[in-house]
Protein backbone atom coordinates (compact mmCIF):
# COMPACT_ATOMS: atom_id res chain seq x y z
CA UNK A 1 15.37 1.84 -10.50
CA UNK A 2 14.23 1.48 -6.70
CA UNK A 3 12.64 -1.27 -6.09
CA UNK A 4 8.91 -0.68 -4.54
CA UNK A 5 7.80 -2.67 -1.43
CA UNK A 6 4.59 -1.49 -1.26
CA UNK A 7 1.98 1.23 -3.18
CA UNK A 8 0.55 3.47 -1.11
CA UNK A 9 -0.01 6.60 -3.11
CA UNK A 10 1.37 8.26 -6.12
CA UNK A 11 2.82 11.35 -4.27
CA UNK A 12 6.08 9.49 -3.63
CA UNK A 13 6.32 7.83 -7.17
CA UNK A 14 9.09 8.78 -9.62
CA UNK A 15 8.37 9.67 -13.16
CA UNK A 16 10.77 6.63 -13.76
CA UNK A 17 8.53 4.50 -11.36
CA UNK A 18 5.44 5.57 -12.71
CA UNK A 19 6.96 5.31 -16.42
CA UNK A 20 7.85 1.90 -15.72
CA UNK A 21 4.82 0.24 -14.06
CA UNK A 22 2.80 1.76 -17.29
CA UNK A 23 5.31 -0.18 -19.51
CA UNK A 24 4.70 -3.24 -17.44
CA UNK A 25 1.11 -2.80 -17.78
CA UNK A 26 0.93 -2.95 -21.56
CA UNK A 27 1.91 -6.79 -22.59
CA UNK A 28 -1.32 -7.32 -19.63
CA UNK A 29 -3.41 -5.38 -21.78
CA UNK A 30 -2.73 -7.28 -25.18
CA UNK A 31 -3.38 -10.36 -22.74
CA UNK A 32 -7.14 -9.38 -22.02
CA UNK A 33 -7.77 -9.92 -25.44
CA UNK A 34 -6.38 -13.95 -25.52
CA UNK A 35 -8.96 -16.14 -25.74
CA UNK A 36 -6.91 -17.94 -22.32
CA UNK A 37 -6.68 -15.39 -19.77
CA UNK A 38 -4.81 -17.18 -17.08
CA UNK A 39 -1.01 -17.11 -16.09
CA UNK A 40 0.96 -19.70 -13.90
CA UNK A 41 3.02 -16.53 -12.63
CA UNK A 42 1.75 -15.87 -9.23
CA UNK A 43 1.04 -19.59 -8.59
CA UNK A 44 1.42 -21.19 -5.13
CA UNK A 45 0.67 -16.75 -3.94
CA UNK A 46 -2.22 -16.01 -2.01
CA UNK A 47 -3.52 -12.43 -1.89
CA UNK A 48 -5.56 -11.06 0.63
CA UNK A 49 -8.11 -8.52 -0.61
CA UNK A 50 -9.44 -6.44 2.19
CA UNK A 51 -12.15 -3.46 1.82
CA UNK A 52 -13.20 -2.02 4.41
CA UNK A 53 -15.60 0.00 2.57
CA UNK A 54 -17.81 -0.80 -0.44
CA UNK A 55 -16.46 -1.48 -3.60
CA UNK A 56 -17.38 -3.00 -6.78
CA UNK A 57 -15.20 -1.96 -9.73
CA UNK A 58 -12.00 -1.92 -7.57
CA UNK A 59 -12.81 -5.29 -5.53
CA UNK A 60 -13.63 -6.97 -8.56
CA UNK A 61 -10.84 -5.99 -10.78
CA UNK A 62 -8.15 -6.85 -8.05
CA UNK A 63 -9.44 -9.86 -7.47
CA UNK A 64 -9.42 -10.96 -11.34
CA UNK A 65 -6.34 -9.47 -11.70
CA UNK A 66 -4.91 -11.73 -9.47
CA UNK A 67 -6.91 -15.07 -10.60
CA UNK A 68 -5.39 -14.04 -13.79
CA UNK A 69 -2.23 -14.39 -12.90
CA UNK A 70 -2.88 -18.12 -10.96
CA UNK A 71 -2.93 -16.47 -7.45
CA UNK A 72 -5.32 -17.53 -4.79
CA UNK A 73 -7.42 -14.80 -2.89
CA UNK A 74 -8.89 -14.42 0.62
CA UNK A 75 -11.74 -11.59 0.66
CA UNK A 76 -12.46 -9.55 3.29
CA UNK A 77 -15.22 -7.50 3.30
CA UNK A 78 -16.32 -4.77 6.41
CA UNK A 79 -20.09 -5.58 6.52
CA UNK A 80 -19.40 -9.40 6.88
CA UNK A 81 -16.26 -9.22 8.88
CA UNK A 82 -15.04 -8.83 12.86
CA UNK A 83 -14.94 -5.19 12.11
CA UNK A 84 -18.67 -5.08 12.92
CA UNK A 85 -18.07 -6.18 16.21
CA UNK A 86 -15.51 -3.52 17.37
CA UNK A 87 -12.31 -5.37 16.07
CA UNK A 88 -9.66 -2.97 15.39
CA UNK A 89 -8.21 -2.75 12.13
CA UNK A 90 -4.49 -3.42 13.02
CA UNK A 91 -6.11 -7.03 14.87
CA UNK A 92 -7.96 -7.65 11.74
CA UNK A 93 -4.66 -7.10 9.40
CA UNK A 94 -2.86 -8.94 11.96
CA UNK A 95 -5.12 -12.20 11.65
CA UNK A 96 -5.25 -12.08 7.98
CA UNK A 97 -1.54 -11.83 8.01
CA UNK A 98 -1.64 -15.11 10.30
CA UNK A 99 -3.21 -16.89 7.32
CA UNK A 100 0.42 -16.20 5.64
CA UNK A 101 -1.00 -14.30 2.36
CA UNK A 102 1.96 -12.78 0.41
CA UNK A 103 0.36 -9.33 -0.09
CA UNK A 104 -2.58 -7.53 0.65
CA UNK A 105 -4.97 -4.93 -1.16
CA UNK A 106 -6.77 -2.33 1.20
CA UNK A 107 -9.21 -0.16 0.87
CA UNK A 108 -10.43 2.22 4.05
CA UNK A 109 -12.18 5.14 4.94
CA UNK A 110 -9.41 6.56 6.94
CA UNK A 111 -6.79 8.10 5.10
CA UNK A 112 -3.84 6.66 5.43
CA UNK A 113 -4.64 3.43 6.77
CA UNK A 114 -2.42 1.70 4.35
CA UNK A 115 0.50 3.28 5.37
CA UNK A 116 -0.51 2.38 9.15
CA UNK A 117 -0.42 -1.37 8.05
CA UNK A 118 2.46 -1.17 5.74
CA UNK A 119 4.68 -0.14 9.09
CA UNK A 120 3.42 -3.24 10.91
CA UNK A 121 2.95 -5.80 8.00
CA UNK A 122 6.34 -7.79 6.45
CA UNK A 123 4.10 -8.27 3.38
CA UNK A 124 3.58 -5.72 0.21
CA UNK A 125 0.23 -3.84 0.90
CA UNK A 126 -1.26 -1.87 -1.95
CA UNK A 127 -3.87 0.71 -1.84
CA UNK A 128 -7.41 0.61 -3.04
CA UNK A 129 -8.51 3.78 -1.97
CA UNK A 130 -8.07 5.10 1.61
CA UNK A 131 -10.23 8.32 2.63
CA UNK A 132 -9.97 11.44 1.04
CA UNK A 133 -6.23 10.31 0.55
CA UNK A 134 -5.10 8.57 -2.31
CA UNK A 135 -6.22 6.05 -5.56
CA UNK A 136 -2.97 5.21 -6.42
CA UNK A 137 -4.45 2.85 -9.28
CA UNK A 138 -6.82 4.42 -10.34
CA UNK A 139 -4.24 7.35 -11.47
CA UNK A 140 -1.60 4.36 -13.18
CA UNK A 141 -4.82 3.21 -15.04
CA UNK A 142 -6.02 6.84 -16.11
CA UNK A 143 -2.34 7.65 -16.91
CA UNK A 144 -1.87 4.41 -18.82
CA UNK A 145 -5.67 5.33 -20.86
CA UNK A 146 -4.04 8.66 -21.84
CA UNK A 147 -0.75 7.86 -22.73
CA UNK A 148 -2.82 5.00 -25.06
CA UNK A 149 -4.99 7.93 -26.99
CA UNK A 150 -2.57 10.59 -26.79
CA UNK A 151 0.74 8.55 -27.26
CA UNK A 152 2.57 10.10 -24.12
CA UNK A 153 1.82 11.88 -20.84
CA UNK A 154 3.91 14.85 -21.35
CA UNK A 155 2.16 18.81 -20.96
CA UNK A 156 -1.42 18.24 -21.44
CA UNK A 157 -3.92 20.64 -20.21
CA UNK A 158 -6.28 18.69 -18.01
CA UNK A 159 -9.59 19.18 -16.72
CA UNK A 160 -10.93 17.59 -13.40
CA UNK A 161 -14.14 18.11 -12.98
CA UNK A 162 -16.58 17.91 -9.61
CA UNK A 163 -15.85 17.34 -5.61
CA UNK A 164 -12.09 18.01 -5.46
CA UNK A 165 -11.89 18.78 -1.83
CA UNK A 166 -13.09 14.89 -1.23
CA UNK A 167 -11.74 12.82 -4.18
CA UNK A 168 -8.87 10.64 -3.53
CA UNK A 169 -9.04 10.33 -6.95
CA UNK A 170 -7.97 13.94 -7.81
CA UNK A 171 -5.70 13.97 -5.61
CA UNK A 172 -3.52 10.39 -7.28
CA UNK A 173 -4.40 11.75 -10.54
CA UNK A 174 -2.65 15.29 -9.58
CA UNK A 175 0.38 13.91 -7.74
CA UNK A 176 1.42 11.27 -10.74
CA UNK A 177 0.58 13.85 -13.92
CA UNK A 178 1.90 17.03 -12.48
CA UNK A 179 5.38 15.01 -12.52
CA UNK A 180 4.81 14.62 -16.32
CA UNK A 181 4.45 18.74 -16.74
CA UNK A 182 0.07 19.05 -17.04
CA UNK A 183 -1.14 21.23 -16.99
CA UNK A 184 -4.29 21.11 -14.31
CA UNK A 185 -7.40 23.15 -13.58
CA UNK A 186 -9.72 21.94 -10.83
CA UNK A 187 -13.61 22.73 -10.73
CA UNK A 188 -17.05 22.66 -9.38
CA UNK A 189 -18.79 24.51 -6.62
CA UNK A 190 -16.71 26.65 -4.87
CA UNK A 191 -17.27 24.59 -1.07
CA UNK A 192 -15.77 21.52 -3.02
CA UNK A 193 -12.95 23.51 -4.85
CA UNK A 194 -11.10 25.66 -2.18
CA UNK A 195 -8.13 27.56 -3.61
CA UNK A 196 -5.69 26.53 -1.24
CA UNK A 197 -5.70 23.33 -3.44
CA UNK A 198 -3.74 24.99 -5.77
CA UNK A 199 -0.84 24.39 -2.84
CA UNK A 200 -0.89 20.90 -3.77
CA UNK A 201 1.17 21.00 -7.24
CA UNK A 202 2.69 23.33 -9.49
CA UNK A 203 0.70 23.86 -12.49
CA UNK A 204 -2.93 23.57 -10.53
CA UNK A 205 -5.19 26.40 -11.03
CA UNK A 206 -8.78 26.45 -9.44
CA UNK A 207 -12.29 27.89 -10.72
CA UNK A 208 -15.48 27.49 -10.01
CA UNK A 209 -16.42 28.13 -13.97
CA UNK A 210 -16.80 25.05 -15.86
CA UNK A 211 -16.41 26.91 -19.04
CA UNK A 212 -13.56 28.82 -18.40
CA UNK A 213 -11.98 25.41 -16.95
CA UNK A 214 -12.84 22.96 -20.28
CA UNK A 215 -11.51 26.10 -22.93
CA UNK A 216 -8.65 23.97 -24.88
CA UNK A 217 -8.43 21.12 -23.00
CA UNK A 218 -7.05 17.53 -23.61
CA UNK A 219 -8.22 15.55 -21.06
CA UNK A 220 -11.95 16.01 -19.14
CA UNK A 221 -11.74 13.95 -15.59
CA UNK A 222 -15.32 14.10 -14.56
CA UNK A 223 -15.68 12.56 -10.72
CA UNK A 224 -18.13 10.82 -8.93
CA UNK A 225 -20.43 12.94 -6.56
CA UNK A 226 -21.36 11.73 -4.12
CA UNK A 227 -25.35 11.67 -3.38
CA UNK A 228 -25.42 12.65 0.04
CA UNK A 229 -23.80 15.88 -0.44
CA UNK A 230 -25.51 16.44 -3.31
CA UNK A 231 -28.16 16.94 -1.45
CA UNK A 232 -26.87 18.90 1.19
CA UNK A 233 -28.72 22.25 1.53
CA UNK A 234 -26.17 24.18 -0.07
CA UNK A 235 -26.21 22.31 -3.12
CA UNK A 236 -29.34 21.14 -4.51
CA UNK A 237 -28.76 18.65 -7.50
CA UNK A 238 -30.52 20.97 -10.14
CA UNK A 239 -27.55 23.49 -8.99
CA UNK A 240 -25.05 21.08 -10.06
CA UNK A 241 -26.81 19.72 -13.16
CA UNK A 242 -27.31 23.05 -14.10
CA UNK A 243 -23.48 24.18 -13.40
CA UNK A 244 -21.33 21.67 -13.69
CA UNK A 245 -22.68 18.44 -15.56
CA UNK A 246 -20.50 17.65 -18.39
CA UNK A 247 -22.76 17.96 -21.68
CA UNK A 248 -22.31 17.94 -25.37
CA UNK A 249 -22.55 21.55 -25.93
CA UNK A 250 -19.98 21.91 -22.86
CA UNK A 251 -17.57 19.45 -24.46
CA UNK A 252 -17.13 21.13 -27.64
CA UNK A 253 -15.34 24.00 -25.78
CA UNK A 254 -12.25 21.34 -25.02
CA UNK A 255 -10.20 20.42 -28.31
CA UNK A 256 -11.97 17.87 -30.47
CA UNK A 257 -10.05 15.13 -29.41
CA UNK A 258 -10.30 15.33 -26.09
CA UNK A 259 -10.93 12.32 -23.75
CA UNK A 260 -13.31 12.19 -21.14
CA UNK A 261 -12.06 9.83 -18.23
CA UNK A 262 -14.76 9.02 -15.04
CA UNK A 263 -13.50 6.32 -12.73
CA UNK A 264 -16.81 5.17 -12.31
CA UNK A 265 -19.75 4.37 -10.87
CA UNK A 266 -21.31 7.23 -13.49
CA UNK A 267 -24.37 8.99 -12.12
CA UNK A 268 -26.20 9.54 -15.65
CA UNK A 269 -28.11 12.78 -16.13
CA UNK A 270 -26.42 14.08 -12.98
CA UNK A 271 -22.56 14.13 -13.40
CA UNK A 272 -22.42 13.91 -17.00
CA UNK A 273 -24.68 13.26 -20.24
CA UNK A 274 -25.44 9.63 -21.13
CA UNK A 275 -24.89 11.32 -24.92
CA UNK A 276 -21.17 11.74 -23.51
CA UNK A 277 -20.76 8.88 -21.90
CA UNK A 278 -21.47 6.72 -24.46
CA UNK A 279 -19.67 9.16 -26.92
CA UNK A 280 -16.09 8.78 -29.48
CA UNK A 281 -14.82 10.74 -26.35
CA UNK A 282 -15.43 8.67 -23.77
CA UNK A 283 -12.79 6.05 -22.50
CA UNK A 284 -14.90 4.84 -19.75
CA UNK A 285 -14.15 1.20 -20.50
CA UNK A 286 -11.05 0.94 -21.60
CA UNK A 287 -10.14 2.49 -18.18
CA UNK A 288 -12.01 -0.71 -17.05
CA UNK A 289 -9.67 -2.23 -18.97
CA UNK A 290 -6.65 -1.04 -18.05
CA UNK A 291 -7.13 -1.36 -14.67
CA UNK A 292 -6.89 -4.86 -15.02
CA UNK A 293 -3.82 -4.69 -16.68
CA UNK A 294 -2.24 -1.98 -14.24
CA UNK A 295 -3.22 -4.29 -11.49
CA UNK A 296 -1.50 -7.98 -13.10
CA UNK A 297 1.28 -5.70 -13.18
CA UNK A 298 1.47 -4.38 -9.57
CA UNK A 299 0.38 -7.98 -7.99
CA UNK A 300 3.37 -9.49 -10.29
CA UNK A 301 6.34 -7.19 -9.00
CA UNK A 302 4.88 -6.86 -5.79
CA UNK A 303 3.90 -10.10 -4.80
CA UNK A 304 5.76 -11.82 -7.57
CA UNK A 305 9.02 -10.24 -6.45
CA UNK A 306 10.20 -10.03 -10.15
CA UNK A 307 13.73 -8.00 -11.42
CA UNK A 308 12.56 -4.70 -12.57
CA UNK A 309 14.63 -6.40 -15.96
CA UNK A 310 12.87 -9.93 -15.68
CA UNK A 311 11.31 -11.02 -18.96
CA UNK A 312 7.69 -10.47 -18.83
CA UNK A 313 5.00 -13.13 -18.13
CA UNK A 314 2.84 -12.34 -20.58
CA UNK A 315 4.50 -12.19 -23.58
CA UNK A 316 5.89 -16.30 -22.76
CA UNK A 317 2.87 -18.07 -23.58
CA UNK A 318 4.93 -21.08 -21.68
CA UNK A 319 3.99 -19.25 -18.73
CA UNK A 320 0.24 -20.23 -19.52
CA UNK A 321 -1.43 -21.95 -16.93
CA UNK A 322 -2.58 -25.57 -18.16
């Protein structure tokens, strides 16, 4: 298998790529649940974890993943940072990289701002969300929470529900599970769910009918709206409550194991029903979860520069750190 040097997206993944960072990611899950969650693997590593744009979930989840596995980390964060004073972004990467990290997570409003500083960096760079772009995570970790309930990955009709035309999370998600044969139907209000989306994949269908798009399906990816275009004046958020929050009643038209998957943070009583959110359905946290694991196992073979046949850290408990 091809080595990766950096993640940037999930349009460019293999199925073997993608099939293999999920099997890396498993052993990390078991190790959440040790009462010692800390590794000697990436010892001596530094990773530099730079957002330039807010973040909690993401940030946070990085940066344990990487304490986890006994790296250092040097946070960068855009409101406290040179970027407020006019510093371009290839001057910022370029200073961090004088600090002599040995990878670096990004996360930017321009789309494709990791790829800029992947061509200028020597070091791995992994994305955290650039633009309306790509999540490249965020996709392993919702693929790895569905392959978990559903035990594979293969043909299952999909849901994703809200502002398509914006989500960099639709867009990972649709790149990594068309390769696996899903089936996908994108909706919300027409402005956020153009057809010519359906270009994107084969297998995509749009509609602007959220009961039409949950009839018979497996998986339910409701996104995040965001609140100020929810209150733009062609969308009030009554409209959207009214048309496309994911309820109870609305759920029981999908099959009655379907998941419900929201990368988070969940705007209760707007995008979806607390009653479903806190439902059998709902894999809210384990995606929390996972993404932990998903991201020990992209710092390790990134930054770690492990075989793609190396034994695994965490299933030696010598590995442990003291």
């Amino acid at each position: 298998m091809q080595r990766l040097s950096h993640l940037l997206g999930t349009e460019n993944l293999t199925r073997e790529q993608i099939t293999f960072i999920l099997d890396q990611s498993k052993p990390f899950q078991e190790f959440q649940r040790y009462p010692l969650k800390k590794l000697a693997t990436l010892r001596g590593k530094t990773v530099a974890v730079a957002f330039f744009e807010s973040s909690t979930r993401t940030r946070i989840s990085f940066t344990t993943a990487a304490a986890r596995l006994g790296a250092d980390t040097m946070a960068l964060q855009a409101e406290s940072s040179s970027v407020k004073k006019g510093e371009s972004l290839i001057d910022t990467v370029r200073t961090i990289e004088a600090m002599r990290p040995d990878g670096i997570v990004i996360r930017h409003a321009s789309s494709g701002a990791p790829e800029f500083v992947a061509e200028r960096l020597e070091i791995p760079v992994l994305n955290a969300g650039d633009g309306t772009h790509e999540h490249p995570t965020q996709a392993l970790l919702d693929a790895l929470t569905i392959r978990d309930r559903k035990g594979g990955l293969e043909g299952w009709n999909i849901t994703i529900l809200g502002d398509i035309l914006h989500s960099r999370v639709a867009r990972s998600n649709i790149h990594l599970l068309t390769k696996f044969g899903a089936r996908i139907t994108l909706c919300g209000p027409a402005m956020w769910v153009p057809r010519e989306l359906e270009n994107m994949a084969p297998g995509l269908r749009c509609t602007t009918c959220i009961e039409e798009a949950l009839e018979g399906a497996d998986v339910v990816m409701v996104l995040r709206v965001q609140t100020e275009r929810i209150h733009e004046p062609a969308l009030a958020a009554e409209e959207y409550i009214l048309g496309y929050q994911l309820t109870a009643k609305r759920l029981r038209l999908a099959r009655p194991d379907a998941l419900v998957l929201h990368p988070g943070p969940m705007i209760r009583g707007l995008e979806i029903d607390p009653v479903v959110a806190d439902g059998a359905q709902s894999c809210v946290l384990e995606q929390v979860t996972n993404g932990l694991a998903v991201r020990m196992a992209l710092l390790y073979h990134l930054i770690g520069g492990a075989p793609v046949d190396a034994p695994h850290p965490a299933k030696d408990r010598s590995n442990a750190s003291d």
